[in-house]
C-alpha atoms as a PDB file:
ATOM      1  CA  UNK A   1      21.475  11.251   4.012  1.00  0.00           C
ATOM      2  CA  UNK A   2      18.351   8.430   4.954  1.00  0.00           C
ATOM      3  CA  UNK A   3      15.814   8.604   2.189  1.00  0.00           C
ATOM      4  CA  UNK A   4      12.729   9.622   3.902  1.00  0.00           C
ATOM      5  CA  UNK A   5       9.497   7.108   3.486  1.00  0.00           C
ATOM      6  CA  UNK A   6       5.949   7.178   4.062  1.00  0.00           C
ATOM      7  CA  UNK A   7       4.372   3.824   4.549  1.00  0.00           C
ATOM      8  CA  UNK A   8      -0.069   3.922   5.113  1.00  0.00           C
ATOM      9  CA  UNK A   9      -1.472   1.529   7.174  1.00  0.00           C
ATOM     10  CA  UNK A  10       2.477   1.014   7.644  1.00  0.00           C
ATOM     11  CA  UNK A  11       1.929  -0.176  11.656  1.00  0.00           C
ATOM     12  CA  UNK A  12      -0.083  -3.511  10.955  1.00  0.00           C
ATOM     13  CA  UNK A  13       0.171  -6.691   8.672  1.00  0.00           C
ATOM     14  CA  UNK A  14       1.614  -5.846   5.207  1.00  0.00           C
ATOM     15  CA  UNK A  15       2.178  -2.559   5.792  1.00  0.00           C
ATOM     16  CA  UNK A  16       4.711  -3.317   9.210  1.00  0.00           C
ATOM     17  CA  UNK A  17       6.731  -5.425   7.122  1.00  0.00           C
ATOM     18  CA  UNK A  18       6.917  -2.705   4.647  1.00  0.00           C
ATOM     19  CA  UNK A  19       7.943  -0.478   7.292  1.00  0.00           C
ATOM     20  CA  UNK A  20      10.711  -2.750   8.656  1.00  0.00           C
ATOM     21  CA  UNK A  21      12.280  -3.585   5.172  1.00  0.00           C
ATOM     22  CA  UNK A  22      12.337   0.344   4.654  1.00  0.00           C
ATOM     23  CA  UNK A  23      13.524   0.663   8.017  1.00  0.00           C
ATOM     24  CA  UNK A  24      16.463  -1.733   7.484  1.00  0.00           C
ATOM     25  CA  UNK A  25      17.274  -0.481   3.803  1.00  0.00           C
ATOM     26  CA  UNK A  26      18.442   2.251   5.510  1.00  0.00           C
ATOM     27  CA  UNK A  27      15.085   4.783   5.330  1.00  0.00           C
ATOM     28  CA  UNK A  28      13.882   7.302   7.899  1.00  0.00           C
ATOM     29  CA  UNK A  29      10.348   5.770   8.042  1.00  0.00           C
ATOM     30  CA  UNK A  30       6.976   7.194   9.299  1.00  0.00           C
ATOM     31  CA  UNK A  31       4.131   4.823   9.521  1.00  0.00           C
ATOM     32  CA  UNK A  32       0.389   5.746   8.948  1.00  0.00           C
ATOM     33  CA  UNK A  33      -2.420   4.528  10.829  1.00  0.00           C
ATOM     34  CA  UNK A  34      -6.243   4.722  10.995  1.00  0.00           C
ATOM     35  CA  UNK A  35      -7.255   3.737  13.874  1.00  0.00           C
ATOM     36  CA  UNK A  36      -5.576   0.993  16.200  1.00  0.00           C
ATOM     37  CA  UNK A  37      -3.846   3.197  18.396  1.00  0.00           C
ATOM     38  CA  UNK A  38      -2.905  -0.082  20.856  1.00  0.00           C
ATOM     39  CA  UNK A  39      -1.235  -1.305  17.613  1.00  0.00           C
ATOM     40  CA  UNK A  40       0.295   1.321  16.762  1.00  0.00           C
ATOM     41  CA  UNK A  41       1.804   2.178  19.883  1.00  0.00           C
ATOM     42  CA  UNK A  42       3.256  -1.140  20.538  1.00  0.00           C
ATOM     43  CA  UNK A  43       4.440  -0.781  16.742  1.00  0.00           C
ATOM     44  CA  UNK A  44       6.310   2.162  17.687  1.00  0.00           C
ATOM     45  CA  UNK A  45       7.919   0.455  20.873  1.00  0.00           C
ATOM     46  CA  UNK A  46       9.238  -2.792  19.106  1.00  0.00           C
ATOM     47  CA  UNK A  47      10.730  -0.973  16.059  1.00  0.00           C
ATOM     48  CA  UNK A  48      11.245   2.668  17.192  1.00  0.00           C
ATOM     49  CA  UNK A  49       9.347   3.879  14.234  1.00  0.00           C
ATOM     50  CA  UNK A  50       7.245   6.784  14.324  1.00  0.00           C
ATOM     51  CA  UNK A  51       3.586   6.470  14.427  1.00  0.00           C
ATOM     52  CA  UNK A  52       0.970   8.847  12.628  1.00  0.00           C
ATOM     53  CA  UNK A  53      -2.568   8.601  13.031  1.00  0.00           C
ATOM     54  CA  UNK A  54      -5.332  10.202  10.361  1.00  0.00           C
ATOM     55  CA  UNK A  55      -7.675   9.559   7.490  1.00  0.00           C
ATOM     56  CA  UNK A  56      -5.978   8.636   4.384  1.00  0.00           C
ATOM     57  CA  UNK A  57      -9.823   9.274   2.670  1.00  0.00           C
ATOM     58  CA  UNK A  58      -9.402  12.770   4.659  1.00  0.00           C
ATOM     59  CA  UNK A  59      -7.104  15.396   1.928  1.00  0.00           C
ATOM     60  CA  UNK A  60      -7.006  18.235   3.829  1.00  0.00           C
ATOM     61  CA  UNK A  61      -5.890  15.526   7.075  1.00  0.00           C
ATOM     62  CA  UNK A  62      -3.256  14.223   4.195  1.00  0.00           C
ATOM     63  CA  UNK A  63      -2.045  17.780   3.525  1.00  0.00           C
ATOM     64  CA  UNK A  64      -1.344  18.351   7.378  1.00  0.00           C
ATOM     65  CA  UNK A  65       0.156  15.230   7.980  1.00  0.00           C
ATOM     66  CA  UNK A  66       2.703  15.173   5.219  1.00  0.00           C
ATOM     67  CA  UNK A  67       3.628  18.473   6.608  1.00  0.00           C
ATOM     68  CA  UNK A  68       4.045  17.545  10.032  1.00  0.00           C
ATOM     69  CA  UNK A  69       6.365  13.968   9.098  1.00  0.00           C
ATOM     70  CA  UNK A  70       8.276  16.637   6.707  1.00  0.00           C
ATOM     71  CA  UNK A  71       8.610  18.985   9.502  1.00  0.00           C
ATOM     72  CA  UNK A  72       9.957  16.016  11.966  1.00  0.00           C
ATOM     73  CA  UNK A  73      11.505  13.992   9.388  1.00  0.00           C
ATOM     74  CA  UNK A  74      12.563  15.752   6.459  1.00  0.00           C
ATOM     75  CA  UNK A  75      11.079  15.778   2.525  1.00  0.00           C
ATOM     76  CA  UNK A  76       9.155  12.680   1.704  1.00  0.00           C
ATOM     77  CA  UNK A  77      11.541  10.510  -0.772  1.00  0.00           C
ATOM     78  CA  UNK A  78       8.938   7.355  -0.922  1.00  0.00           C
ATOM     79  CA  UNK A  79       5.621   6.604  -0.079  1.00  0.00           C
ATOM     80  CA  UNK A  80       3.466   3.806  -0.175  1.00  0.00           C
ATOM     81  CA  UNK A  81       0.095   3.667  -0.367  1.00  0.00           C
ATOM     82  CA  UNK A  82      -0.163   0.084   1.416  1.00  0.00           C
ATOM     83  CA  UNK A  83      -3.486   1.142   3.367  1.00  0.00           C
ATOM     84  CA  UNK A  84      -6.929  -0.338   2.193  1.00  0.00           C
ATOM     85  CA  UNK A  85     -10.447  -1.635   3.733  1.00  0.00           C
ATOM     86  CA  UNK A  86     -12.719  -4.201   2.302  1.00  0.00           C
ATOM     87  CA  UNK A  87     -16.636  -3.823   2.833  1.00  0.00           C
ATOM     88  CA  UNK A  88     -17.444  -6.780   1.315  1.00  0.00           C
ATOM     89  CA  UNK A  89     -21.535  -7.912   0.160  1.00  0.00           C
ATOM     90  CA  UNK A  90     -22.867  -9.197  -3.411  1.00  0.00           C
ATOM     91  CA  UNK A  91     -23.324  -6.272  -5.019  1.00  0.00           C
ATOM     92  CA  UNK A  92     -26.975  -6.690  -4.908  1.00  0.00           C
ATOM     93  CA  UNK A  93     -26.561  -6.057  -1.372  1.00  0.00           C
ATOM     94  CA  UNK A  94     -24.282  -3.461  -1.501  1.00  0.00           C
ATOM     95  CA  UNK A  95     -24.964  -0.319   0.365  1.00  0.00           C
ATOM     96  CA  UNK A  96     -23.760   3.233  -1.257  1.00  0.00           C
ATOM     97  CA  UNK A  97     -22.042   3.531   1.616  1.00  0.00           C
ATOM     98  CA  UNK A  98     -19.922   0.170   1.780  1.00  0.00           C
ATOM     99  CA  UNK A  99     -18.970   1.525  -2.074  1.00  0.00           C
ATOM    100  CA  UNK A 100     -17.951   5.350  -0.955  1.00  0.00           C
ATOM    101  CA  UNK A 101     -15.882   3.693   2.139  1.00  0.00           C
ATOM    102  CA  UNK A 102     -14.043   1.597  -0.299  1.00  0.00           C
ATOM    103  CA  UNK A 103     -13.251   3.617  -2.932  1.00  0.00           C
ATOM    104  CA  UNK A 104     -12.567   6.631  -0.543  1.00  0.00           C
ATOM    105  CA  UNK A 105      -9.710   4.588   1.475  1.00  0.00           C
ATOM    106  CA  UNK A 106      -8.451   2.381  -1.280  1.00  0.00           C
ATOM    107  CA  UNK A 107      -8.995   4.662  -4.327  1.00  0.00           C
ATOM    108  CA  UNK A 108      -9.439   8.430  -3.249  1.00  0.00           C
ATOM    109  CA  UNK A 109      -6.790   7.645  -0.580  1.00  0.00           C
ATOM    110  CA  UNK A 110      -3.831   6.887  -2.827  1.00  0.00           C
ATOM    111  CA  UNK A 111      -4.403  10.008  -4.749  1.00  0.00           C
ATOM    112  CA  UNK A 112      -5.358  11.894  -1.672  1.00  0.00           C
ATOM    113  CA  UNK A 113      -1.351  11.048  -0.351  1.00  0.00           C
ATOM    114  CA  UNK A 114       0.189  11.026  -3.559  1.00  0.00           C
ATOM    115  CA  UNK A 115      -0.815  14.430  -4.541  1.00  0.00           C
ATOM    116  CA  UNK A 116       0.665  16.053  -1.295  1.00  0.00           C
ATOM    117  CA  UNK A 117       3.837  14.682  -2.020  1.00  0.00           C
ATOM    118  CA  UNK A 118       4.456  14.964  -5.319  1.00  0.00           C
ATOM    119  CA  UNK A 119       5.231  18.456  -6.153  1.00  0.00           C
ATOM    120  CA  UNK A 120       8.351  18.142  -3.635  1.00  0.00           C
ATOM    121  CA  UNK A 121       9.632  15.054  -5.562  1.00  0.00           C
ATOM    122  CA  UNK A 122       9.062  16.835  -8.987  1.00  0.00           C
ATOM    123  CA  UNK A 123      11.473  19.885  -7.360  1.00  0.00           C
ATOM    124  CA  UNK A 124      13.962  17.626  -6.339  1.00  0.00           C
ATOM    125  CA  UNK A 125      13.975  15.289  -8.986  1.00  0.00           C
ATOM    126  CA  UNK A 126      13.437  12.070  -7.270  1.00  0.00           C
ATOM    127  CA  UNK A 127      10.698  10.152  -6.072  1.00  0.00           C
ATOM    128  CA  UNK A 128       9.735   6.442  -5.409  1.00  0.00           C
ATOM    129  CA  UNK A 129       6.120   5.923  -5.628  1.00  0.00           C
ATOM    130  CA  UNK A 130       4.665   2.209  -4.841  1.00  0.00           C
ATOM    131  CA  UNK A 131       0.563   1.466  -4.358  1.00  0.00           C
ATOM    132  CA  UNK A 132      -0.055  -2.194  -2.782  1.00  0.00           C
ATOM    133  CA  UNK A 133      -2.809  -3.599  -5.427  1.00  0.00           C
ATOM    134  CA  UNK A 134      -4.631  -7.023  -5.205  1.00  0.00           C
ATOM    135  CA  UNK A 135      -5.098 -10.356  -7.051  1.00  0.00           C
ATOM    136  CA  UNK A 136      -8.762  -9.262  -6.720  1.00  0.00           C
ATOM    137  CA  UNK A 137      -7.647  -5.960  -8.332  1.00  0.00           C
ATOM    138  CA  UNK A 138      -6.792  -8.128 -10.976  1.00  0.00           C
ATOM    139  CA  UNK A 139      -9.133 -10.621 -11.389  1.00  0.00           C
ATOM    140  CA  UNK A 140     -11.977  -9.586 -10.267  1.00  0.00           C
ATOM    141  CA  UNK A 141     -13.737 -11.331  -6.790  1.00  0.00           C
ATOM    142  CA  UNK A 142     -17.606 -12.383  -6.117  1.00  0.00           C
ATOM    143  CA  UNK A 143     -18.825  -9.745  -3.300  1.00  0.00           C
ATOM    144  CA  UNK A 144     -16.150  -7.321  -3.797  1.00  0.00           C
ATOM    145  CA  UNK A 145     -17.003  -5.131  -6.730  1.00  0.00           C
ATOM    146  CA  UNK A 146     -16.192  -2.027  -4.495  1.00  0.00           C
ATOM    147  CA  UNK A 147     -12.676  -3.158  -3.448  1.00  0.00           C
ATOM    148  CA  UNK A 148     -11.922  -4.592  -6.892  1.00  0.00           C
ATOM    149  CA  UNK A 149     -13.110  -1.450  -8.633  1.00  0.00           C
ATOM    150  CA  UNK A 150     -10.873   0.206  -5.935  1.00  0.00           C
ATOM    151  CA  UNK A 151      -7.456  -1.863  -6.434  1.00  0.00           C
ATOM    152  CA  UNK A 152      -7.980  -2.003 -10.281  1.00  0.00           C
ATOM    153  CA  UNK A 153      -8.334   1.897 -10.095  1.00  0.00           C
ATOM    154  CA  UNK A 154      -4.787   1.788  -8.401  1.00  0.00           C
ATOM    155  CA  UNK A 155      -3.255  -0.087 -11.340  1.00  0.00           C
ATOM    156  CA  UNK A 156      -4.466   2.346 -13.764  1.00  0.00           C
ATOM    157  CA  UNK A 157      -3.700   5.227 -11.693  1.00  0.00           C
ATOM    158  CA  UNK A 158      -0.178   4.499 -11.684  1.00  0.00           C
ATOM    159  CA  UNK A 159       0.508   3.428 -15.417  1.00  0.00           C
ATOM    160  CA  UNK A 160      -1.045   7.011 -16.119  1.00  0.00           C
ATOM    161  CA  UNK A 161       1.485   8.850 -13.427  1.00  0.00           C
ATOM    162  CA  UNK A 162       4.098   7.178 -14.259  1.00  0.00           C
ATOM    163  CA  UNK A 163       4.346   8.665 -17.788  1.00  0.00           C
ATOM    164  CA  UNK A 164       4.003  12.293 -16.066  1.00  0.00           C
ATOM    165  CA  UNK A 165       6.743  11.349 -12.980  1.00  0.00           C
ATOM    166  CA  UNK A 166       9.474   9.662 -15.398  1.00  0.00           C
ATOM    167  CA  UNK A 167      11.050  12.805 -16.738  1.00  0.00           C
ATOM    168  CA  UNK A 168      10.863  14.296 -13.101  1.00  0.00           C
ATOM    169  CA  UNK A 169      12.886  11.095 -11.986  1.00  0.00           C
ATOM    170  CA  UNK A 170       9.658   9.754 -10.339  1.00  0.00           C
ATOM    171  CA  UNK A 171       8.577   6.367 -10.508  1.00  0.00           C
ATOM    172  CA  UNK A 172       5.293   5.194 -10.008  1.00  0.00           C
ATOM    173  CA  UNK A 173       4.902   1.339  -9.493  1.00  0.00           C
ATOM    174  CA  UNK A 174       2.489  -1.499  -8.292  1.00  0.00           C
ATOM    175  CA  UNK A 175       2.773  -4.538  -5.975  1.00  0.00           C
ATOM    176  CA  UNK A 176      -0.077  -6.869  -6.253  1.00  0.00           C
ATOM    177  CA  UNK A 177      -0.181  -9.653  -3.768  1.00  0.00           C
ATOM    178  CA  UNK A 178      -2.331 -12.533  -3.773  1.00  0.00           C
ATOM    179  CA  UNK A 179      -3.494 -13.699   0.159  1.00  0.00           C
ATOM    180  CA  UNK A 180      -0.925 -13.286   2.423  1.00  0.00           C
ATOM    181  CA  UNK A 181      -0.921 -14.684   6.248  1.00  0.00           C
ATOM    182  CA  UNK A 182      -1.807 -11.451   7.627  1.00  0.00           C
ATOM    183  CA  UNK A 183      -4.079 -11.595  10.754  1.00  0.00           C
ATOM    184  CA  UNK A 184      -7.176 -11.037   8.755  1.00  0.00           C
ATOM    185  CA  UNK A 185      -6.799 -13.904   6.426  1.00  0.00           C
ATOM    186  CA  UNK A 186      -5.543 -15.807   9.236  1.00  0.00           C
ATOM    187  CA  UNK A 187      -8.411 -14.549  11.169  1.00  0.00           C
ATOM    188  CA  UNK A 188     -11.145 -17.064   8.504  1.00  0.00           C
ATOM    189  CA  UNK A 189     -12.345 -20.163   8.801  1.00  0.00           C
ATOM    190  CA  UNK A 190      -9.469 -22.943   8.262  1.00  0.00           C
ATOM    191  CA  UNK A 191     -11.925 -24.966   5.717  1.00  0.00           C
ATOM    192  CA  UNK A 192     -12.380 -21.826   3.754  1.00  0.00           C
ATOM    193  CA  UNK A 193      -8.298 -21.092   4.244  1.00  0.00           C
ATOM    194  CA  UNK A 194      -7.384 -24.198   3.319  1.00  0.00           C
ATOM    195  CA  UNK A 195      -9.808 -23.990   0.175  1.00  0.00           C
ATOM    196  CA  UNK A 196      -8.009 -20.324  -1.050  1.00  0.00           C
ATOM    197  CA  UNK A 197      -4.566 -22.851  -0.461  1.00  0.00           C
ATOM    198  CA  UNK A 198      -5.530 -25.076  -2.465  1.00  0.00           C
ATOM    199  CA  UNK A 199      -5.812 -22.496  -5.164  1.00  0.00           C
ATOM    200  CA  UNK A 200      -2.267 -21.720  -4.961  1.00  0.00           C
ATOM    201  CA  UNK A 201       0.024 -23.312  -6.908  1.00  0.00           C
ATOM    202  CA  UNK A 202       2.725 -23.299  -4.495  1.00  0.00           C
ATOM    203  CA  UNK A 203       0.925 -24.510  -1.628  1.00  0.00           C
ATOM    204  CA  UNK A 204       0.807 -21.687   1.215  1.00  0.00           C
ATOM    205  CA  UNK A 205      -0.141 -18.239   1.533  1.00  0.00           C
ATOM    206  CA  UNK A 206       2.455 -15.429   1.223  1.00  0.00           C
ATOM    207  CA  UNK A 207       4.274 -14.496   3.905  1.00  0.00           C
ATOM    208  CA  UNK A 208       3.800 -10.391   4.647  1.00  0.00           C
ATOM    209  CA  UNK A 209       7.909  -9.949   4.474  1.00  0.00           C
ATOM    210  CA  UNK A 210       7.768 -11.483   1.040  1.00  0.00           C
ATOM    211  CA  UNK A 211       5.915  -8.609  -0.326  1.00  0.00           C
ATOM    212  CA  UNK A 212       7.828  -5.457   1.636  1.00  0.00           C
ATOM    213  CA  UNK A 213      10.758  -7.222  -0.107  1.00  0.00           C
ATOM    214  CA  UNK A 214       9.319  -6.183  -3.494  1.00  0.00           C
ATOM    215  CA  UNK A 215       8.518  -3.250  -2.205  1.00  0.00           C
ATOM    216  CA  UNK A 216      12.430  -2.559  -1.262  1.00  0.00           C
ATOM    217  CA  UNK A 217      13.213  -3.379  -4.401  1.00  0.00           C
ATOM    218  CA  UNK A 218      10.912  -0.891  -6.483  1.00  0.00           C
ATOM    219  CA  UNK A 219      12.038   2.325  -3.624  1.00  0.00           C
ATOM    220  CA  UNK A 220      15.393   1.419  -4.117  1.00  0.00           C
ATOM    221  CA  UNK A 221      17.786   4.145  -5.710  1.00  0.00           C
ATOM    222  CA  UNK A 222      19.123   1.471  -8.457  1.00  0.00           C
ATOM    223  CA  UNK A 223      15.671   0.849  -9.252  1.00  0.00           C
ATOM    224  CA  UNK A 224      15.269   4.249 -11.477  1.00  0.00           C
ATOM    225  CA  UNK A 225      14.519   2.325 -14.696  1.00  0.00           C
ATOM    226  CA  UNK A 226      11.230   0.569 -13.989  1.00  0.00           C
ATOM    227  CA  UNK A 227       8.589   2.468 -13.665  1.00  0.00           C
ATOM    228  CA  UNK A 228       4.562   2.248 -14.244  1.00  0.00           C
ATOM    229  CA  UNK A 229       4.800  -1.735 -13.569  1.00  0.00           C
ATOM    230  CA  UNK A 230       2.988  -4.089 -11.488  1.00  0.00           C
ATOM    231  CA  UNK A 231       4.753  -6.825  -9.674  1.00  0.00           C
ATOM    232  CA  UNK A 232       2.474  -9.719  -8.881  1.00  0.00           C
ATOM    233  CA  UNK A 233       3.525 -11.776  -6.095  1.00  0.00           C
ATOM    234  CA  UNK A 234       0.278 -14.701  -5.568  1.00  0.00           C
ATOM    235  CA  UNK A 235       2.333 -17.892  -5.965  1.00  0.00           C
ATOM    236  CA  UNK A 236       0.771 -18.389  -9.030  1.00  0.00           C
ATOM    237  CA  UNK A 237      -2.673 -18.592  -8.245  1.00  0.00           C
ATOM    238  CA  UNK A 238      -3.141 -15.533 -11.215  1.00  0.00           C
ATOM    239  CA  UNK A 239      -1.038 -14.683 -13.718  1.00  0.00           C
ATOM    240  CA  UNK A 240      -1.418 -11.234 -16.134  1.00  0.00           C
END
């Protein structure tokens, strides 16, 4: 029987080629969204995968949706907590609100899904749990103390579940990518893209299939002895 997987922000960018590699690994996949229902709806027509639209910030909107994709779908195997927003200003400019936004989505969000879903896996015994980090989550980033507090949070998040989820069969696991030709790095000036190149050590910016293949890998069934890691996938522009 197809393992069942929950992909946020799963209909755009990272998290579409997340959705496809789950997708072709053999997964019943459902696809969260925020907002872009254009997007999402011509997500849904290329790939056939289903499309669900609420507030990962939102529990109680969490709670209902996890019911409804287990109610169409089946129980929820695998998620991944790929969604995330940037509000980014020098933090001297920051606005209480560009902070709550961030943390909400990025932060609050992650344990707003993972929550919902996690007393099912404990009762069955399995679960594959995999939060899409940052380099900036790493290392830090000028004008994004909110979304580097947020994507650091993530990291520690899941070292600390993954002790609780390992005797369940649970694992909890990171992927941190560096920048990645999505449409919103894509989307910059080329001086200032070719300037975050030239950081790289291999020369380019990731490619967005590159990182749903490490995130295959970790929601695999083989891949039941790592747990509470972080894969870092930046080409070598950062290195923990």
């Amino acid at each position: 029987m197809a393992r069942v997987a929950v992909v946020t922000g799963g209909s755009r960018g990272i998290g579409a080629a997340i959705s496809k590699a789950l997708k072709a690994a053999g997964c019943e996949v459902a696809a969260t969204y925020g907002g872009n229902d254009e997007a999402a709806a011509a997500f849904t027509k290329e790939t056939g995968i289903k499309t669900y639209k609420w507030s990962v910030g939102d529990y109680d909107a969490c709670k209902d949706g996890i019911a409804q994709i287990e109610s169409d779908l089946g129980p929820v195997d695998i998620l991944v907590n790929n969604a995330g927003i940037t509000r980014d200003a020098p933090f001297h400019k920051m606005t209480p609100q560009q902070w709550h936004e961030v943390i909400d989505t990025n932060l609050t969000g992650v344990f707003n899904m993972t929550h919902n879903v996690w007393p099912g896996m404990r009762e069955r015994k399995f679960g594959r749990i995999v939060t899409i980090s940052s380099i900036n989550g790493q290392k830090g980033q000028f004008a994004q103390a909110n979304y580097a507090a947020s994507k650091a949070g993530d990291i520690g998040f899941t070292k600390s579940l993954a002790q609780e989820g390992a005797r369940a069969g649970i694992t909890v696991n990171v992927v941190a990518p560096g920048y990645v030709g999505t449409d919103m790095v894509m989307a910059v000036p080329e001086k200032v893209r070719e300037s975050i190149i030239g950081q790289i050590p291999v020369g380019r910016l990731g490619e967005p299939e590159e990182i749903a293949r490490c995130v295959a890998f970790l929601t695999a069934d083989d891949a039941g002895f790592i747990t509470g890691s972080t894969i870092t996938a930046n080409g070598g522009q950062y290195f923990t």
